[in-house]
Structures are given as C-alpha cells and as structure tokens.
C-alpha atoms as a PDB file:
ATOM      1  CA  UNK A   1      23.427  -0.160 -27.033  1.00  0.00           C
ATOM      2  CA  UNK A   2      20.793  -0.463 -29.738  1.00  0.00           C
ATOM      3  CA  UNK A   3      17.134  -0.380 -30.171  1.00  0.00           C
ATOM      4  CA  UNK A   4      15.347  -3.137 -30.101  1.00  0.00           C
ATOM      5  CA  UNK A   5      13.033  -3.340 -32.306  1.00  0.00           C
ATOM      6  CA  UNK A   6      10.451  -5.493 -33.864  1.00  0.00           C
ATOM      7  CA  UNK A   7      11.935  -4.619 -36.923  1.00  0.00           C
ATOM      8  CA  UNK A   8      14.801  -5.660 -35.603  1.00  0.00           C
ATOM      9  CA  UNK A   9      13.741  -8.839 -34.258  1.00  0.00           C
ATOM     10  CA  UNK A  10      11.785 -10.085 -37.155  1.00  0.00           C
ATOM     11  CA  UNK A  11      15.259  -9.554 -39.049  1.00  0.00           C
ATOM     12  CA  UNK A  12      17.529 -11.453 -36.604  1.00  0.00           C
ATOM     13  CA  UNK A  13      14.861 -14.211 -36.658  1.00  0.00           C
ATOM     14  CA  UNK A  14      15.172 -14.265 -40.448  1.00  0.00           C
ATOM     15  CA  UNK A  15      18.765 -14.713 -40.444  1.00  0.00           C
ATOM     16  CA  UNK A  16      19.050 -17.288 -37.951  1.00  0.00           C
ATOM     17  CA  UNK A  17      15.987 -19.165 -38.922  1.00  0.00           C
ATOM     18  CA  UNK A  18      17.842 -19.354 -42.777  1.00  0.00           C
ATOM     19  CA  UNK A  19      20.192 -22.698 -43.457  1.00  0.00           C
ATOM     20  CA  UNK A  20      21.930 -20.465 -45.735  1.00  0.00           C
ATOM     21  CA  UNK A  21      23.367 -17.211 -46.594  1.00  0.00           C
ATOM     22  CA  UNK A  22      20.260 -14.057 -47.808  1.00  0.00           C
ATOM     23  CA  UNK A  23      20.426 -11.239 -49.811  1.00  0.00           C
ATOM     24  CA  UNK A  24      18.569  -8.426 -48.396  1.00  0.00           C
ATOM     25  CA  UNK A  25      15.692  -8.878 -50.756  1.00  0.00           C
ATOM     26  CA  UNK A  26      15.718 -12.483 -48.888  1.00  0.00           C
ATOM     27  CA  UNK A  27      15.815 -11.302 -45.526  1.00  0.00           C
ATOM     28  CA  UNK A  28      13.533  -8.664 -46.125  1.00  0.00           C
ATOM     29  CA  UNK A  29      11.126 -11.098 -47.551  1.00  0.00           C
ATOM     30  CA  UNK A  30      11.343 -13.458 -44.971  1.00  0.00           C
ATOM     31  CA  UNK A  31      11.047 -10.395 -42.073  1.00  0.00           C
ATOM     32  CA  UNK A  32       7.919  -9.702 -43.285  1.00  0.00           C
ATOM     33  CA  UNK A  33       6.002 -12.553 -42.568  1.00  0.00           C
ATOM     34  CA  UNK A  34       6.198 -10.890 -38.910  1.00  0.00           C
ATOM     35  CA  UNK A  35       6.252  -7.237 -40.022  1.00  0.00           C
ATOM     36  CA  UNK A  36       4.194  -7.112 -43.595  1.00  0.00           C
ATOM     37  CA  UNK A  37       5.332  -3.394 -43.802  1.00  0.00           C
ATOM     38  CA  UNK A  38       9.012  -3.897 -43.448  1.00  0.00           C
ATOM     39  CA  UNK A  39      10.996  -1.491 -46.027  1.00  0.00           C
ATOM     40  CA  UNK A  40      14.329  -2.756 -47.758  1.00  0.00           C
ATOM     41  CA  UNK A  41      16.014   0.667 -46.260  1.00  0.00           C
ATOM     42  CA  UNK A  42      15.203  -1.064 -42.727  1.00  0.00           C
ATOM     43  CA  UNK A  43      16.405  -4.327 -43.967  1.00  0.00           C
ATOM     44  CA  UNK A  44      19.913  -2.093 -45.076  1.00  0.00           C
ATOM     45  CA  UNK A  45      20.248  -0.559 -41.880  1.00  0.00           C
ATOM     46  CA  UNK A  46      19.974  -3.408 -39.790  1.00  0.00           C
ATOM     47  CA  UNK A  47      22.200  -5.637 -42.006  1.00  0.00           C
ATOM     48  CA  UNK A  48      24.836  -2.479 -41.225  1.00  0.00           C
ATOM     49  CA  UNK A  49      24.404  -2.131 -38.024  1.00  0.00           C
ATOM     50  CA  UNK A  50      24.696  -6.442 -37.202  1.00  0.00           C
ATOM     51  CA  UNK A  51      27.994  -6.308 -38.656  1.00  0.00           C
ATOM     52  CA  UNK A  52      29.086  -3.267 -37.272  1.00  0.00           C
ATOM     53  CA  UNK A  53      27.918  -5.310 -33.781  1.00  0.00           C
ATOM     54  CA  UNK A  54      29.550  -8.393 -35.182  1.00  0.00           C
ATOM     55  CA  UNK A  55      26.640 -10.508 -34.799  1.00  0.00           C
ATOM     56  CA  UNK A  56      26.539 -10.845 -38.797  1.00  0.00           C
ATOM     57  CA  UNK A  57      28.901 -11.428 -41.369  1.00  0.00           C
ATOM     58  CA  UNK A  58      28.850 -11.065 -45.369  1.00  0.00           C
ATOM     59  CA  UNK A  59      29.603 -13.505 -47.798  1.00  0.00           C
ATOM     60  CA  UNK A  60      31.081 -11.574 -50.940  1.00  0.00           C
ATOM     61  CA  UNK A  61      30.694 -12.854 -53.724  1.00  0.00           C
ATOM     62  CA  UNK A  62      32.646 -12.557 -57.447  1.00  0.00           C
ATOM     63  CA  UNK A  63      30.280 -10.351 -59.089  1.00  0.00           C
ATOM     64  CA  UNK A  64      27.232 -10.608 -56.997  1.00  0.00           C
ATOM     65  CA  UNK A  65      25.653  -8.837 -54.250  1.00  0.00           C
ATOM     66  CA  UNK A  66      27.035  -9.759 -50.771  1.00  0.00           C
ATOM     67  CA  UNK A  67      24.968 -12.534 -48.613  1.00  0.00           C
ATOM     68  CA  UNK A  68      24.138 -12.220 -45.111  1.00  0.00           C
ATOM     69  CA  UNK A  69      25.028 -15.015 -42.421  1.00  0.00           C
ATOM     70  CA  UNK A  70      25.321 -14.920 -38.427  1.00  0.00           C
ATOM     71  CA  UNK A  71      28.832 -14.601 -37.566  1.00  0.00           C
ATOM     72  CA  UNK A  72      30.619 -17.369 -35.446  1.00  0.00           C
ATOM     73  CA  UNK A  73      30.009 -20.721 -37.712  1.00  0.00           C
ATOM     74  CA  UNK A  74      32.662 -22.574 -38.332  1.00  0.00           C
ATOM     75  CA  UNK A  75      34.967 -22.649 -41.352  1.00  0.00           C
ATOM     76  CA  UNK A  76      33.027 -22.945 -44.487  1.00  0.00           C
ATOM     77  CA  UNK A  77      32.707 -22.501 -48.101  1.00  0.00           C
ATOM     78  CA  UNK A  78      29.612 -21.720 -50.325  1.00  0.00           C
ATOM     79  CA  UNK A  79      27.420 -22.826 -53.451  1.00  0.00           C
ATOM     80  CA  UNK A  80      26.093 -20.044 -55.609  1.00  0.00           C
ATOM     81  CA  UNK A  81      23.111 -21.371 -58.018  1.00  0.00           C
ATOM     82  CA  UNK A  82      23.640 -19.772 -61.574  1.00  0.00           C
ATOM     83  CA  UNK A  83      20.010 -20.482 -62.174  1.00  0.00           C
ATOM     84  CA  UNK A  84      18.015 -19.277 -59.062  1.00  0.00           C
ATOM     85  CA  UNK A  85      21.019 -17.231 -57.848  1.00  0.00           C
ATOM     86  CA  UNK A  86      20.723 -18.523 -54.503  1.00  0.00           C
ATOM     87  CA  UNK A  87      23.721 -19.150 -52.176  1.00  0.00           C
ATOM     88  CA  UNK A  88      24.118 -22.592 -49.738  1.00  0.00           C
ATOM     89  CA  UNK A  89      26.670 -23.514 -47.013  1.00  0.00           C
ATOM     90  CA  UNK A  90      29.414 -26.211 -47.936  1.00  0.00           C
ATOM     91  CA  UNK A  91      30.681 -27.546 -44.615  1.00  0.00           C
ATOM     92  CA  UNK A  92      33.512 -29.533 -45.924  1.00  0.00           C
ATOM     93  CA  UNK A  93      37.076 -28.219 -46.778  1.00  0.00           C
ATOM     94  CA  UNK A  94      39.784 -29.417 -48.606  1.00  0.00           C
ATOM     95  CA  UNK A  95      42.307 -28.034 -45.688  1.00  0.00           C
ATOM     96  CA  UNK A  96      45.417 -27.272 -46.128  1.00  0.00           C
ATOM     97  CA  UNK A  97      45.845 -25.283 -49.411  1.00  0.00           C
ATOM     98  CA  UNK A  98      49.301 -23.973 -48.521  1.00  0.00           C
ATOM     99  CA  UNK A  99      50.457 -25.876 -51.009  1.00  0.00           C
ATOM    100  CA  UNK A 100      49.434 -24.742 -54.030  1.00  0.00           C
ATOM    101  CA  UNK A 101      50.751 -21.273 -53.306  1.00  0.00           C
ATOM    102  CA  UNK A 102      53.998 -20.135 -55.204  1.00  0.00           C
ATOM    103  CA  UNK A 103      56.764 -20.411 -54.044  1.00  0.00           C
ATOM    104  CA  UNK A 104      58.034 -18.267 -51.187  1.00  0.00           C
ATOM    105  CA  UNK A 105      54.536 -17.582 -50.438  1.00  0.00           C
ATOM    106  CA  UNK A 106      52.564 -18.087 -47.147  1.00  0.00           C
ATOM    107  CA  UNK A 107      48.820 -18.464 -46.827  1.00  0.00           C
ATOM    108  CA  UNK A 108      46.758 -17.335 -44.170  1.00  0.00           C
ATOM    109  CA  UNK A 109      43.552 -18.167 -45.730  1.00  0.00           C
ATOM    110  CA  UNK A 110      40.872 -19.438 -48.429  1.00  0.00           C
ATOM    111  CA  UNK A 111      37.624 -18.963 -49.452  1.00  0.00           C
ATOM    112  CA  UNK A 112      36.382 -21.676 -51.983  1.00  0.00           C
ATOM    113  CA  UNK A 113      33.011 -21.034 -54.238  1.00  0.00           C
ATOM    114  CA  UNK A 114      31.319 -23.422 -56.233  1.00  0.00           C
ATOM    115  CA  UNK A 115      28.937 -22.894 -58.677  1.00  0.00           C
ATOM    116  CA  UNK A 116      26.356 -24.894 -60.577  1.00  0.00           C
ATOM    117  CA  UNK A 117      22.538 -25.925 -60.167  1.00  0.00           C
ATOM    118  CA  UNK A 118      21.219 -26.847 -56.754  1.00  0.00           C
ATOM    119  CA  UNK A 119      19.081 -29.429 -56.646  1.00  0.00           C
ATOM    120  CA  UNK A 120      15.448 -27.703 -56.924  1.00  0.00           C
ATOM    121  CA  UNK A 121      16.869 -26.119 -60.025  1.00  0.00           C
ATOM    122  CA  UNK A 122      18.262 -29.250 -61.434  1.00  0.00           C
ATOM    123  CA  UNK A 123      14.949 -31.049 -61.009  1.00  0.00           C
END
C-alpha cells in the first residue's frame, strides 16, 4: 500500500475535480492551490504510481504529451485545442466502426480525436 500524502491528495483532488483530461503542468498547477510548494517531479511520480494502481489512465495523444484522466469513465473520445492546446471529453461515439476496416479485418477498438478551437479560443 502507498503513502498517503498531502501531496498526494491535493493531486487526486486535482484530477477528479478536472471535467477534462491535464497535463502534468495542469495538475501540478491545480495541486498547488492546496500545496503552493508542490514540484513537477512529485506531480511525475504520482501520475506513475496512479496508473501503476489503476486509479488513472493516459490519454495519448498524436504528437503531444499524454493527458491524465481517472480511470473507469465510460467510452469516450477527446478534443485537442490547436490554439490553447488543451484537451476536452467527447461523450458521444459513432459506434460501430467495424465497418470501415478492410477486408478480412476485425476490430477490437477505436479511439477518435478531434481537433479545432474550443470555444474560449474561438471567442
């Protein structure tokens, strides 16, 4: 079992209090609002060890840094702002994309990303 702590804590609470997926630098900003002297090497060993526990999960991106979200959501897909180069949940899914496989092929499953400008960038 781990340590718990504040550290710790004030990173959890970062993650689940986020409606979307965080870089570190996100989380660690966001940690320290509870602990002001919260390191980014804290912030990387924590992320590590919460998907090593499988409370986490990353969101990899083409060419970007991963994102961090708490595991167990249900299937969804992602935004990724080319201006502000943040990431946001998409809950809806096409479904079934078996079909545009090749054929012969079987898929056992999909990740879609869009990109564009969310809405504060747009405005």
């Amino acid at each position: 079992m781990r340590k718990r702590t504040h550290q710790r804590k004030a990173i959890r609470t970062a993650l689940e209090g986020a409606d979307r997926p965080l870089s570190p630098q996100e989380v660690l900003e966001a940690a320290q609002e509870t602990v002001p002297r919260l390191g980014i090497a804290t912030v990387y060993r924590n992320l590590r060890s919460l998907l090593d526990d499988g409370w986490l999960r990353s969101v990899s991106l083409p060419g970007a840094p991963d994102r961090y979200e708490v595991a167990g959501k249900q299937h969804h897909h992602h935004f990724h702002c080319r201006e502000c180069d943040r990431v946001f949940e998409v809950e809806d899914c096409p479904g079934d994309l078996g079909s545009l496989c090749p054929a012969g092929f079987e898929l056992d499953s999909h990740e879609i990303i869009l990109y564009g400008r969310c809405s504060d960038c747009r405005n």
